[in-house]
Structures are given as structure tokens and as C-alpha cells.
PDB file of N, CA and C in Angstrom:
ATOM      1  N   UNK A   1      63.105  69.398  72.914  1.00  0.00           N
ATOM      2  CA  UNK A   1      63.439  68.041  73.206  1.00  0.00           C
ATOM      3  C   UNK A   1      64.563  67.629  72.245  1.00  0.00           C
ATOM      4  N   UNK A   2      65.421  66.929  72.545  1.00  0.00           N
ATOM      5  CA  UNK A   2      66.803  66.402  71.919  1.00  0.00           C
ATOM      6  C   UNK A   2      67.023  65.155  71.807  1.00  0.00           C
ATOM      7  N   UNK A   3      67.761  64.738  70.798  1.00  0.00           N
ATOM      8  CA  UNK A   3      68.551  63.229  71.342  1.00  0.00           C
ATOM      9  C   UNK A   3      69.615  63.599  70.201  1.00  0.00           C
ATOM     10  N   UNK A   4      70.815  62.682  70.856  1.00  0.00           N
ATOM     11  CA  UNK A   4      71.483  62.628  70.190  1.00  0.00           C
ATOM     12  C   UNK A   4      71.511  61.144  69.044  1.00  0.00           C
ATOM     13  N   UNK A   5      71.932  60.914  67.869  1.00  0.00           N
ATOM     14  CA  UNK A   5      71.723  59.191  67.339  1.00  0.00           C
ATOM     15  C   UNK A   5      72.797  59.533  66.402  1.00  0.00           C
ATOM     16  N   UNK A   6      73.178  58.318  66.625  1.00  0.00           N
ATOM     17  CA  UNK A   6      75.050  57.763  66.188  1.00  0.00           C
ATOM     18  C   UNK A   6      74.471  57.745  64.321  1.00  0.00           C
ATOM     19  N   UNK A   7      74.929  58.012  63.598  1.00  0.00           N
ATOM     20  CA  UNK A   7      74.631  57.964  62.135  1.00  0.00           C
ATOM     21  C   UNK A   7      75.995  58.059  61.772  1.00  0.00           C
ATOM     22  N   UNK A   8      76.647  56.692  60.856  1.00  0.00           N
ATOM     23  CA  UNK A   8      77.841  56.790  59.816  1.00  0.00           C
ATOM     24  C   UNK A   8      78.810  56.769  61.112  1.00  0.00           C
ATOM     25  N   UNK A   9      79.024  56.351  62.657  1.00  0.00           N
ATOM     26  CA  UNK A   9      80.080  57.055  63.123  1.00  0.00           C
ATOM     27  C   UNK A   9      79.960  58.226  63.756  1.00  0.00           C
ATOM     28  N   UNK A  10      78.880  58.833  63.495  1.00  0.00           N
ATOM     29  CA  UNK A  10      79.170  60.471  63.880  1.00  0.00           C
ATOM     30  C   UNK A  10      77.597  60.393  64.892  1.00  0.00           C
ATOM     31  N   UNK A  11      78.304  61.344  65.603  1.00  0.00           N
ATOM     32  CA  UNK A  11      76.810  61.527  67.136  1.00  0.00           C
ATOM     33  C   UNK A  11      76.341  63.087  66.248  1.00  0.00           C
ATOM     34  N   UNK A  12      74.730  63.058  65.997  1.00  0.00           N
ATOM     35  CA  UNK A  12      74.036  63.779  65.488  1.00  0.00           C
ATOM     36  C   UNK A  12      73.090  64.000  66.254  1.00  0.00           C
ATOM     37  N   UNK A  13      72.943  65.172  66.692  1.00  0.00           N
ATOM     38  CA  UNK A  13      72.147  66.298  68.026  1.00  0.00           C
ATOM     39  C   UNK A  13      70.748  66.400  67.082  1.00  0.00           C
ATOM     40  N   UNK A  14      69.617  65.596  67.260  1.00  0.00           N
ATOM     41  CA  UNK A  14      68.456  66.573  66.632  1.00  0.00           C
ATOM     42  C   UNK A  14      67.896  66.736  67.863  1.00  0.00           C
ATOM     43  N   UNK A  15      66.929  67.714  67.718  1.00  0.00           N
ATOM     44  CA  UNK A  15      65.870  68.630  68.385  1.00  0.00           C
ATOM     45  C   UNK A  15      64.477  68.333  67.563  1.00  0.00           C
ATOM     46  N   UNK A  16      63.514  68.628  68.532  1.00  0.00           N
ATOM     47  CA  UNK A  16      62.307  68.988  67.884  1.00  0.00           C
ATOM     48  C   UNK A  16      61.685  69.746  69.118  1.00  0.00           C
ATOM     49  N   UNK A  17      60.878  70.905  68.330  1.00  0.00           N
ATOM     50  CA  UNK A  17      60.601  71.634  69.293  1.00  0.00           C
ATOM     51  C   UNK A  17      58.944  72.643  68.590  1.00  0.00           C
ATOM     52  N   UNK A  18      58.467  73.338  69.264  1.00  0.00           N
ATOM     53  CA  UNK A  18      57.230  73.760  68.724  1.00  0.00           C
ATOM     54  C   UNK A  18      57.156  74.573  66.772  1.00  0.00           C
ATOM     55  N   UNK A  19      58.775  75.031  66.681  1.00  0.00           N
ATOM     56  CA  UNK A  19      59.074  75.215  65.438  1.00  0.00           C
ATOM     57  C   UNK A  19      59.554  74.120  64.268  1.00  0.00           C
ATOM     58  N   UNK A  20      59.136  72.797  64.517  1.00  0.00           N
ATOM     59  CA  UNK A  20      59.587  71.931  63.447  1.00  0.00           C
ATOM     60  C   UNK A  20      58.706  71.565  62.675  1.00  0.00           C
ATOM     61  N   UNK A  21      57.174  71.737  62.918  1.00  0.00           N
ATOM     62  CA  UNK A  21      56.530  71.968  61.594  1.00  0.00           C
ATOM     63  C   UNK A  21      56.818  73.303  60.887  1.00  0.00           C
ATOM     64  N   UNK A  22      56.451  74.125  60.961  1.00  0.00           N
ATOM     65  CA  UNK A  22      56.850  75.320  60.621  1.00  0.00           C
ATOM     66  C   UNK A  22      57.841  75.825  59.468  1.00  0.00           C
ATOM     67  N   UNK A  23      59.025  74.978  59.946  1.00  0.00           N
ATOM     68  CA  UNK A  23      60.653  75.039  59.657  1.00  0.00           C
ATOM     69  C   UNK A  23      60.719  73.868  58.556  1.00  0.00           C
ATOM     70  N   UNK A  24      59.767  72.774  59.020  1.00  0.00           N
ATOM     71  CA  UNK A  24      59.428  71.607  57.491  1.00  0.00           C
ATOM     72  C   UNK A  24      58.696  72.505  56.686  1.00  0.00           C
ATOM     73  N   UNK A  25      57.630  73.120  57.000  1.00  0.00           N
ATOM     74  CA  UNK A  25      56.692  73.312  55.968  1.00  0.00           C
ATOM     75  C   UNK A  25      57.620  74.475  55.323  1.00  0.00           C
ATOM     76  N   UNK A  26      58.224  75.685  55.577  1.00  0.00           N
ATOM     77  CA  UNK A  26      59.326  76.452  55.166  1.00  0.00           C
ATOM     78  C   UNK A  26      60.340  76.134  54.131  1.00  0.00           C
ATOM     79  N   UNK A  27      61.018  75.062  54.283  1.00  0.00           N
ATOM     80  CA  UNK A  27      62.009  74.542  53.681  1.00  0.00           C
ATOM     81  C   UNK A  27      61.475  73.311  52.903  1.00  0.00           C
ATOM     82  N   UNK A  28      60.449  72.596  53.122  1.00  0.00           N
ATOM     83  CA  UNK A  28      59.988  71.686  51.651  1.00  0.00           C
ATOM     84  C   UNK A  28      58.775  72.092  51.329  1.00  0.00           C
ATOM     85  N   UNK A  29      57.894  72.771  51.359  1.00  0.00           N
ATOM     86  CA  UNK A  29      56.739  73.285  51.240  1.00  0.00           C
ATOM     87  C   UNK A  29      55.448  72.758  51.130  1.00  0.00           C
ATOM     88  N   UNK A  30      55.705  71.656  52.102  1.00  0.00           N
ATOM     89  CA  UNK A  30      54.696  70.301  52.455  1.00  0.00           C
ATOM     90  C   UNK A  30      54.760  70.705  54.151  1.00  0.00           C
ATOM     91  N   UNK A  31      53.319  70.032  54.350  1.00  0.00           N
ATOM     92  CA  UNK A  31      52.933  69.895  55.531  1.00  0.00           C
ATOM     93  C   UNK A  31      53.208  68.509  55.988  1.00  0.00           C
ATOM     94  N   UNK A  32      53.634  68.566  57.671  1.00  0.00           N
ATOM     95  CA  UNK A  32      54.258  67.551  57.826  1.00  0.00           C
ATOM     96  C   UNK A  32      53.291  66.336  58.921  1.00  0.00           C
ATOM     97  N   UNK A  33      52.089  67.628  58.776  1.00  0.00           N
ATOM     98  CA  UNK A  33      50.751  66.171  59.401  1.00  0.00           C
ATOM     99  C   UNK A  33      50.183  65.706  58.496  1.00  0.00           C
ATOM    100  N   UNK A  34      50.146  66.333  56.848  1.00  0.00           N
ATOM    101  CA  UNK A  34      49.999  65.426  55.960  1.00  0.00           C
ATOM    102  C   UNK A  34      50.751  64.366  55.535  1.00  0.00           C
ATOM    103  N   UNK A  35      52.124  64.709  55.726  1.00  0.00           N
ATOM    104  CA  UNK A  35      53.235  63.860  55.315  1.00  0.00           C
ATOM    105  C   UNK A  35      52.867  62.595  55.886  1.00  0.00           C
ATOM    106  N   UNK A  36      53.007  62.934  57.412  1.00  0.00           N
ATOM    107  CA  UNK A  36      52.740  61.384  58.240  1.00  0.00           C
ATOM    108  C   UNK A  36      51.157  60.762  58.459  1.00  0.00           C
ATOM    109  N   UNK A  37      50.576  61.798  57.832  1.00  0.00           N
ATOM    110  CA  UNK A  37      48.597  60.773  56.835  1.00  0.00           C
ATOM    111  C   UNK A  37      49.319  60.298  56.378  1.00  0.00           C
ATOM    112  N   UNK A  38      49.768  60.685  55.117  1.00  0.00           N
ATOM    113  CA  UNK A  38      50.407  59.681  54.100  1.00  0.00           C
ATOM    114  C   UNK A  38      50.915  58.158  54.185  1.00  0.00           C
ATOM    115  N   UNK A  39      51.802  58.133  54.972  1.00  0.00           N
ATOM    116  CA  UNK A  39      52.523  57.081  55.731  1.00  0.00           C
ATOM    117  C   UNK A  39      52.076  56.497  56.245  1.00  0.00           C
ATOM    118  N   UNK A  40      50.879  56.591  56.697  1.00  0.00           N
ATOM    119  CA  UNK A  40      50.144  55.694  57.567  1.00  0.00           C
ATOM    120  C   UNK A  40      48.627  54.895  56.777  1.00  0.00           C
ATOM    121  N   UNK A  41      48.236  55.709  55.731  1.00  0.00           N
ATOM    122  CA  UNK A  41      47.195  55.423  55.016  1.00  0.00           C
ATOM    123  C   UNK A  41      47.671  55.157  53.379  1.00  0.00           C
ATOM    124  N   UNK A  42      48.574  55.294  53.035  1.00  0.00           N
ATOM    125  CA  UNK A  42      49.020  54.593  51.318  1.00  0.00           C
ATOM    126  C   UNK A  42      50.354  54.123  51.320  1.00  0.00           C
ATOM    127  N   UNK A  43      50.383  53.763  50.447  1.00  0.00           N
ATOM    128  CA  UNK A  43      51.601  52.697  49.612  1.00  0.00           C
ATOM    129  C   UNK A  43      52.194  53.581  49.375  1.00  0.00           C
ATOM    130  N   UNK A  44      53.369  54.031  49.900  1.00  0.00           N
ATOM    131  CA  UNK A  44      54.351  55.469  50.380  1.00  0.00           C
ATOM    132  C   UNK A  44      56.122  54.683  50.039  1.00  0.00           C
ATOM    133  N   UNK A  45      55.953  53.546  49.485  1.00  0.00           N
ATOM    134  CA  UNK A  45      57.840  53.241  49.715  1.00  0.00           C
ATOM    135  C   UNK A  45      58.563  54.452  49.341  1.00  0.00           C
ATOM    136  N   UNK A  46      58.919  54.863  48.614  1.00  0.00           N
ATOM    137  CA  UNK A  46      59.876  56.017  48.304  1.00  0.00           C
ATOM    138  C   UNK A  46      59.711  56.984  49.143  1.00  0.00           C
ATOM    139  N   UNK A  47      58.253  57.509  48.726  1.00  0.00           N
ATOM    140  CA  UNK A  47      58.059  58.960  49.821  1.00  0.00           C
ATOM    141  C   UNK A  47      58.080  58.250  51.366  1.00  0.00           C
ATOM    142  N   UNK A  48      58.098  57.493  51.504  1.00  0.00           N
ATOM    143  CA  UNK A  48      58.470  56.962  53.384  1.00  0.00           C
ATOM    144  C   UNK A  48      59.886  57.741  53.572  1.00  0.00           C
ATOM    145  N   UNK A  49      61.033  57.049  52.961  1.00  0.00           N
ATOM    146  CA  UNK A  49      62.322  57.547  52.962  1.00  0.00           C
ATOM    147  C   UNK A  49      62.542  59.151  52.444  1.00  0.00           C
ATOM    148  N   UNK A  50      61.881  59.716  51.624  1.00  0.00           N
ATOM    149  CA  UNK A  50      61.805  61.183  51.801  1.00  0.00           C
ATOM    150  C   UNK A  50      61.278  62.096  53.045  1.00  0.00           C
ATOM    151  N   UNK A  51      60.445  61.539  53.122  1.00  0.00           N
ATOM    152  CA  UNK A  51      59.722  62.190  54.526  1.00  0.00           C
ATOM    153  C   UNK A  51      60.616  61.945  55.573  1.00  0.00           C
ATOM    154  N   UNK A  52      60.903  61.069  55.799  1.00  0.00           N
ATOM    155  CA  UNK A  52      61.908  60.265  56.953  1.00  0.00           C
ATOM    156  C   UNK A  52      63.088  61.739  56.953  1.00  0.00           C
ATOM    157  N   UNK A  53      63.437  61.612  56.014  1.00  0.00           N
ATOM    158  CA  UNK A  53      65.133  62.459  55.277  1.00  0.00           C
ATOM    159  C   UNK A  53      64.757  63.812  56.064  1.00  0.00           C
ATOM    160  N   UNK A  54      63.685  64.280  55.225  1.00  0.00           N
ATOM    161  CA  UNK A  54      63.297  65.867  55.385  1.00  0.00           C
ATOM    162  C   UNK A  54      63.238  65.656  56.893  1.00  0.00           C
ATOM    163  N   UNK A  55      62.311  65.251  57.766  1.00  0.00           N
ATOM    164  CA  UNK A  55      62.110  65.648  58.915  1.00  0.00           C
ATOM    165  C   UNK A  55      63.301  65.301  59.463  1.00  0.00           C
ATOM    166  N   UNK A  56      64.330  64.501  59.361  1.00  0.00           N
ATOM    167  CA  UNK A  56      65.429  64.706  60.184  1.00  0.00           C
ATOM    168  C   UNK A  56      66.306  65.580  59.656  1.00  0.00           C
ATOM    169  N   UNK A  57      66.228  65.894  58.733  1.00  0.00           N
ATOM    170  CA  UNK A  57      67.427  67.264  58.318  1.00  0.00           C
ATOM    171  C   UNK A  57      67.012  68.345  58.962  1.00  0.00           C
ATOM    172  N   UNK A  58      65.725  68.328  59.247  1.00  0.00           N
ATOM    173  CA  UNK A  58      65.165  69.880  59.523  1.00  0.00           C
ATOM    174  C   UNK A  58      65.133  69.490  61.370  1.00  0.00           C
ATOM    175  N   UNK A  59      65.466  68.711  62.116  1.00  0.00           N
ATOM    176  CA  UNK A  59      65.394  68.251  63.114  1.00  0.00           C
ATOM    177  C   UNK A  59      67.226  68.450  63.650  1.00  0.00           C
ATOM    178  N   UNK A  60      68.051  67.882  62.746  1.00  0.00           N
ATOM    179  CA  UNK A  60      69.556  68.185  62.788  1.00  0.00           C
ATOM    180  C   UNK A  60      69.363  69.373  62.769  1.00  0.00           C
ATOM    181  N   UNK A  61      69.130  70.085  61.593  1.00  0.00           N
ATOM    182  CA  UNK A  61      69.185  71.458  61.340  1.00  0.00           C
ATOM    183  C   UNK A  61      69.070  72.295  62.963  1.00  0.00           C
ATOM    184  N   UNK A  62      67.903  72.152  63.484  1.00  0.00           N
ATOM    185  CA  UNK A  62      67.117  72.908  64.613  1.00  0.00           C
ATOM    186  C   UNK A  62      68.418  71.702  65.778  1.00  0.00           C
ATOM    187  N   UNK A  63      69.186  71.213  65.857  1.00  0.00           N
ATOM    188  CA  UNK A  63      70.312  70.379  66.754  1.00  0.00           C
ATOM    189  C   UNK A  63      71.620  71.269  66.759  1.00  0.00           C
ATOM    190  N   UNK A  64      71.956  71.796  65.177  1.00  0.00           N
ATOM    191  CA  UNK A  64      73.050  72.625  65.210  1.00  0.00           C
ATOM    192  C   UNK A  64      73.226  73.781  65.841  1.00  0.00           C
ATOM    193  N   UNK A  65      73.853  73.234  67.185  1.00  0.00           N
ATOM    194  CA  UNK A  65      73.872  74.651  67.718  1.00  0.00           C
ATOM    195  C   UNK A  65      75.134  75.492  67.501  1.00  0.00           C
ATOM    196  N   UNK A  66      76.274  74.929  66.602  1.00  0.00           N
ATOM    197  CA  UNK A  66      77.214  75.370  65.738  1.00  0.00           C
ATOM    198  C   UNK A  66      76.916  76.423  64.400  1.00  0.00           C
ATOM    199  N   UNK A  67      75.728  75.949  64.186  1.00  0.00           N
ATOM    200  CA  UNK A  67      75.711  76.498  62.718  1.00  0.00           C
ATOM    201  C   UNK A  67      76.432  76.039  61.512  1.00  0.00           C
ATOM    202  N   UNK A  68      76.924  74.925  61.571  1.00  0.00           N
ATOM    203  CA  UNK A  68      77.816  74.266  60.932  1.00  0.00           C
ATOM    204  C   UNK A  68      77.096  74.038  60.083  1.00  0.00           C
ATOM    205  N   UNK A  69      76.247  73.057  60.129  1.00  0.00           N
ATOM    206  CA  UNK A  69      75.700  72.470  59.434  1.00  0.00           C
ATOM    207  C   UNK A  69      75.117  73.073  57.673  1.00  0.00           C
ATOM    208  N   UNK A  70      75.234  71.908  56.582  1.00  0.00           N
ATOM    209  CA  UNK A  70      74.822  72.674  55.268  1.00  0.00           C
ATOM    210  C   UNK A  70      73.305  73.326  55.178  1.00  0.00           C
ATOM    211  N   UNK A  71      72.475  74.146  54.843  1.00  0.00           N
ATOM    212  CA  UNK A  71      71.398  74.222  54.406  1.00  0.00           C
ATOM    213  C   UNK A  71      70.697  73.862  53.556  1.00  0.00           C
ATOM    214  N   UNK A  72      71.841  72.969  52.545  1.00  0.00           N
ATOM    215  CA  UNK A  72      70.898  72.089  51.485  1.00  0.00           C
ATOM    216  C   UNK A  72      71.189  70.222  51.931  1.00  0.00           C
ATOM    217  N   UNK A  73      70.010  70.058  51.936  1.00  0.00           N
ATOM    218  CA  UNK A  73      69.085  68.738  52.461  1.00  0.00           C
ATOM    219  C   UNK A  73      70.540  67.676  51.700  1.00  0.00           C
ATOM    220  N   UNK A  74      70.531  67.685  50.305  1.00  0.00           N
ATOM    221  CA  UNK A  74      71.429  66.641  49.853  1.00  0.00           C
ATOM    222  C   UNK A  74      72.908  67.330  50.108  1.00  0.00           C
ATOM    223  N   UNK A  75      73.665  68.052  50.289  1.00  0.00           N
ATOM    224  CA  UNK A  75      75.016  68.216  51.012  1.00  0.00           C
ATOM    225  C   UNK A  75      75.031  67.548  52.506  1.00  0.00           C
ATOM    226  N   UNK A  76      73.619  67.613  52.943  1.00  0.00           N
ATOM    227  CA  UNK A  76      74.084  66.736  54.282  1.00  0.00           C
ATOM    228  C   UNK A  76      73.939  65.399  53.957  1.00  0.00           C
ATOM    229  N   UNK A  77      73.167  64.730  53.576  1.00  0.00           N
ATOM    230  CA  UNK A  77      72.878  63.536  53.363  1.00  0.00           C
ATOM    231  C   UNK A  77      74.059  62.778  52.679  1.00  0.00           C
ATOM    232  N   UNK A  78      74.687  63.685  51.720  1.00  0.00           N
ATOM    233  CA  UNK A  78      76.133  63.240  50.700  1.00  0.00           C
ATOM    234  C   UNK A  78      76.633  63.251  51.923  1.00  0.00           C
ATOM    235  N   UNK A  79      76.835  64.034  53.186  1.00  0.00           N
ATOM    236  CA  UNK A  79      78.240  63.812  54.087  1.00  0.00           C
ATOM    237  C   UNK A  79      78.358  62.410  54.548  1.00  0.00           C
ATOM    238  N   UNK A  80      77.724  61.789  54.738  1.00  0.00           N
ATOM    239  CA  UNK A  80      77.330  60.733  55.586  1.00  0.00           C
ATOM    240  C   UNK A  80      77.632  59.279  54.025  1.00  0.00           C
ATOM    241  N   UNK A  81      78.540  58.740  54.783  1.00  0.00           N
ATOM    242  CA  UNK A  81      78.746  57.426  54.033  1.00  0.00           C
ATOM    243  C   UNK A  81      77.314  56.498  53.539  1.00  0.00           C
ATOM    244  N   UNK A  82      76.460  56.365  54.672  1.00  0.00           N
ATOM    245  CA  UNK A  82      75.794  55.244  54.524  1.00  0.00           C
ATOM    246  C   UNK A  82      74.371  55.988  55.862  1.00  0.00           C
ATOM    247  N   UNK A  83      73.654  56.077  55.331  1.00  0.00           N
ATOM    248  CA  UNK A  83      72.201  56.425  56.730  1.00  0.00           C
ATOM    249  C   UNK A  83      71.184  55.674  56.859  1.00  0.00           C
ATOM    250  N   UNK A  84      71.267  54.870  57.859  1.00  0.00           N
ATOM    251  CA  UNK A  84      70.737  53.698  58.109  1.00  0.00           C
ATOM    252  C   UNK A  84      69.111  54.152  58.128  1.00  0.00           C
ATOM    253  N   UNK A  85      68.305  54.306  57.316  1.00  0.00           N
ATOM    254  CA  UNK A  85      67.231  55.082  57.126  1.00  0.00           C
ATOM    255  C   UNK A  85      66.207  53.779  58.543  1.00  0.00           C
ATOM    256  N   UNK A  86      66.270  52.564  58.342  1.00  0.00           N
ATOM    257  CA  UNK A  86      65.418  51.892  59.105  1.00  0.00           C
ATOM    258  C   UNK A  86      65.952  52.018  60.528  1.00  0.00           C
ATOM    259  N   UNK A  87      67.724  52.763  61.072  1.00  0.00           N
ATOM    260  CA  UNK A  87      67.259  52.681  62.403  1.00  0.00           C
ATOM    261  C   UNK A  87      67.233  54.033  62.682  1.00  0.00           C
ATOM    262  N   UNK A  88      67.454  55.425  62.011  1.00  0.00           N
ATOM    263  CA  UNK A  88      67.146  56.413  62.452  1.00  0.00           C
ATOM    264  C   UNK A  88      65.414  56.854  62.277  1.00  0.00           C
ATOM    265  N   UNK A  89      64.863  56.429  61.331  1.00  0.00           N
ATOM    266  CA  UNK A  89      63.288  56.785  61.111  1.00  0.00           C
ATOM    267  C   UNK A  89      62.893  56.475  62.539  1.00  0.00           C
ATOM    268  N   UNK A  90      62.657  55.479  63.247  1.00  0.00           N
ATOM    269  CA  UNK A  90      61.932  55.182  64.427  1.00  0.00           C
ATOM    270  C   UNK A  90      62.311  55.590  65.499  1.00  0.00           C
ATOM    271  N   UNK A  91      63.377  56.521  65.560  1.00  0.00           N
ATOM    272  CA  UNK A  91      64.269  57.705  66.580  1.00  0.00           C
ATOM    273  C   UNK A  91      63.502  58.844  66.398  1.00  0.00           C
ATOM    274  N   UNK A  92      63.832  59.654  65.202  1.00  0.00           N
ATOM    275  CA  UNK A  92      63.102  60.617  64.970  1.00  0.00           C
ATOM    276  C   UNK A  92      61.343  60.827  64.874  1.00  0.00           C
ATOM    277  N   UNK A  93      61.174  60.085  64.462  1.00  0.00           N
ATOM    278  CA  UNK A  93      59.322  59.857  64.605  1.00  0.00           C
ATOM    279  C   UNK A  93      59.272  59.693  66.149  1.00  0.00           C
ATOM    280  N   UNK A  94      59.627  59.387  66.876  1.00  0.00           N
ATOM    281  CA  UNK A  94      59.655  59.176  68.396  1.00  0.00           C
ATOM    282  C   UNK A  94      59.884  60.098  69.381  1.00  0.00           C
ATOM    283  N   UNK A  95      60.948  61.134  68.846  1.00  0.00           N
ATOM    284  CA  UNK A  95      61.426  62.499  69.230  1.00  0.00           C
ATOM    285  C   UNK A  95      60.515  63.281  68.648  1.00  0.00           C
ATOM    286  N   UNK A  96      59.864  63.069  67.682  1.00  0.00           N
ATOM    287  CA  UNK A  96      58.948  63.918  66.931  1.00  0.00           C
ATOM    288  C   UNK A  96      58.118  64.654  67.736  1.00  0.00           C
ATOM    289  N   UNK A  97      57.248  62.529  67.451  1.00  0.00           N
ATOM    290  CA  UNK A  97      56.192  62.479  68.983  1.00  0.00           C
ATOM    291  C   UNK A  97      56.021  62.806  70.191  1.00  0.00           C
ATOM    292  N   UNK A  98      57.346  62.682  71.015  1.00  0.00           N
ATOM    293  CA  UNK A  98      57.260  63.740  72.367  1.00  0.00           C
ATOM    294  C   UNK A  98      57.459  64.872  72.433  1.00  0.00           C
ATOM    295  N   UNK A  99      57.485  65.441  71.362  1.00  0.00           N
ATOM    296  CA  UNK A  99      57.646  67.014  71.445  1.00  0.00           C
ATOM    297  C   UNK A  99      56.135  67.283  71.221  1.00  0.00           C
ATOM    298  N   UNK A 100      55.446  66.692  70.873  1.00  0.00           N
ATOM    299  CA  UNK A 100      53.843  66.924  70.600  1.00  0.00           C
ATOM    300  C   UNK A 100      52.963  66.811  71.717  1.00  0.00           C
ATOM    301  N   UNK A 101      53.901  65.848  73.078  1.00  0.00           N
ATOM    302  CA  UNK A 101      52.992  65.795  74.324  1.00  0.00           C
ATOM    303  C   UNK A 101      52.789  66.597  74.884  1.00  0.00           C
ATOM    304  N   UNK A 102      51.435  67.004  75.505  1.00  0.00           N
ATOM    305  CA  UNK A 102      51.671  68.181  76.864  1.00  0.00           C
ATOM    306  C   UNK A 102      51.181  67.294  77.976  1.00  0.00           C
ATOM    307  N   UNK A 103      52.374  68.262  78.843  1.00  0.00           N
ATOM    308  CA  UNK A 103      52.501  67.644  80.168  1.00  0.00           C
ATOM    309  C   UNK A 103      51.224  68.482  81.034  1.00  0.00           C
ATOM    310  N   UNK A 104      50.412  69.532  80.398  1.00  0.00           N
ATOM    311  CA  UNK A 104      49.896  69.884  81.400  1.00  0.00           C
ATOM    312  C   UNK A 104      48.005  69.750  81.156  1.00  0.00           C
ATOM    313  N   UNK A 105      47.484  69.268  82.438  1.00  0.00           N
ATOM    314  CA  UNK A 105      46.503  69.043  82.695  1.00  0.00           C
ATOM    315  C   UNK A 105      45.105  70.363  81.509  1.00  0.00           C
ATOM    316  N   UNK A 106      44.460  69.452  80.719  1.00  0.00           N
ATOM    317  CA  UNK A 106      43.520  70.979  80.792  1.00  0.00           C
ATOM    318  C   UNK A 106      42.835  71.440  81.751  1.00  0.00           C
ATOM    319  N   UNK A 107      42.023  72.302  82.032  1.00  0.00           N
ATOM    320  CA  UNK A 107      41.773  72.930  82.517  1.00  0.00           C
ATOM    321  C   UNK A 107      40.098  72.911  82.310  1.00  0.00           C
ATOM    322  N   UNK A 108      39.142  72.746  83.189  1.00  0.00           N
ATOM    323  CA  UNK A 108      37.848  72.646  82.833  1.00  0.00           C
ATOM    324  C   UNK A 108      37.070  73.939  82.459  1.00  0.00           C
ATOM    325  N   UNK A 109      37.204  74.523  81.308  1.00  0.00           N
ATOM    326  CA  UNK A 109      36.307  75.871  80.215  1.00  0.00           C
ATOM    327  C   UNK A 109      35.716  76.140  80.642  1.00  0.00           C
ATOM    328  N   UNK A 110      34.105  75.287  80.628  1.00  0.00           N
ATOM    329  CA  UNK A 110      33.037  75.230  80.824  1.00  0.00           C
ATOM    330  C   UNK A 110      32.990  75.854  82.751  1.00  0.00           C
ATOM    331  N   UNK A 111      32.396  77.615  82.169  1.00  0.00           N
ATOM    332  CA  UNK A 111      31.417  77.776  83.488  1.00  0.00           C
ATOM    333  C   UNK A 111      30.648  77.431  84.050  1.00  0.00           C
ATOM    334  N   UNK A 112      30.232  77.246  84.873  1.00  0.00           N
ATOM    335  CA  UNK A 112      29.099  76.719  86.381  1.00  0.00           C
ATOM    336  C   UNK A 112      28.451  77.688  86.870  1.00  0.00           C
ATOM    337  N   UNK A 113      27.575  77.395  86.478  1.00  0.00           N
ATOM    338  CA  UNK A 113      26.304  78.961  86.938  1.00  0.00           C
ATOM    339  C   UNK A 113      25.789  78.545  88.251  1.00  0.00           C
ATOM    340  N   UNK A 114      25.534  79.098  88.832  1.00  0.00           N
ATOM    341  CA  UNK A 114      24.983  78.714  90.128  1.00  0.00           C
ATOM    342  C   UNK A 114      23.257  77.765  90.163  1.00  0.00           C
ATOM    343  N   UNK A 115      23.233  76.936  90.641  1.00  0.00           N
ATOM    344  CA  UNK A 115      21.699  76.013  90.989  1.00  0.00           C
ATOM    345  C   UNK A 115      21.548  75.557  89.271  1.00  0.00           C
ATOM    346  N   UNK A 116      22.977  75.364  88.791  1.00  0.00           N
ATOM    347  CA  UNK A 116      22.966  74.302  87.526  1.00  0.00           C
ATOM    348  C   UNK A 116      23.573  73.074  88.296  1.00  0.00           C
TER     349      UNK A 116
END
């Protein structure tokens, strides 16, 4: 899943896809369903905007389909004049989130024995 979001001027391609926990937990060595406990259950100001950062770098990151892009978290963040952290957070948490939906029905497990 993709979107693109305008940051500084510049159109920035993230992705999220079944490898973006994985690729967070890899590159900051935090889990990223703890991250967002966190955020939702304590007094997080700072770490809000870290968490925010990481999961969209690693979200750009998995967007570059150039390879352009730096591999260290603060060379990208320095590129960018100004990152509107309050309107990209609620983009990316959102793109996050639909990459987590499944579209497909389960399936009922549970066998049926006959004259049950």
C-alpha cells in the first residue's frame, strides 16, 4: 500500500507493506506494536515525534524505488527544511493501518462431525 505526502515541497512515496514491522524492528531495535502501546497509554511527547520519524523513514525507505534515498534516519530528516510532524503523523499511522487490514473473509476451522 502507498501514498504519496507533499513534505517541505517535495512529493514523498511511502509504502507499508507486510515487511514494515520487521524493517522498524531491524533498523531501531524496538518493536513497533509496542511503540504505538506507548502512544496510546503514557505521556509520550518526545517519543510521539520519534516514533512518528522512525516509522516514516522506514516507510519512505520501503517508497524508494530509486534507491536514492540516505540510510541514516537523520541525513533524511536534515534534507527536508521543515517536517510538519502534526500533518504527516496522521498520514502515515493511517497508511500504517491499512496495510494491517485483511480483505479476506475467515474461514470457519472448526469441523462438523456428523449428528453434532
Amino acid at each position: 500500500m502507498t501514498e504519496i505526502i507533499n513534505i517541505d515541497g517535495r512529493d514523498i512515496k511511502f509504502k507499508a507493506t507486510g515487511s514494515t514491522l520487521r524493517r522498524y524492528r531491524d533498523q531501531f531495535n524496538r518493536d513497533l506494536f509496542e511503540d504505538f502501546n506507548k502512544l496510546t497509554t503514557e505521556d509520550v511527547s518526545g517519543d510521539a515525534m520519534v516514533i512518528m520519524q522512525n516509522l516514516a523513514f522506514i516507510m519512505a525507505k520501503q517508497g524508494d524505488d530509486n534507491g536514492e534515498m540516505s540510510d541514516d534516519i537523520n541525513d533524511w530528516l536534515d534534507s527536508f527544511e521543515s517536517f510538519p510532524f502534526n500533518e504527516v503523523a496522521p498520514k502515515i499511522v493511517q497508511l500504517w493501518q491499512k496495510s494491517n487490514i485483511t480483505t479476506v473473509q475467515p474461514k470457519n476451522t472448526v469441523s462438523r462431525r456428523k449428528g453434532n
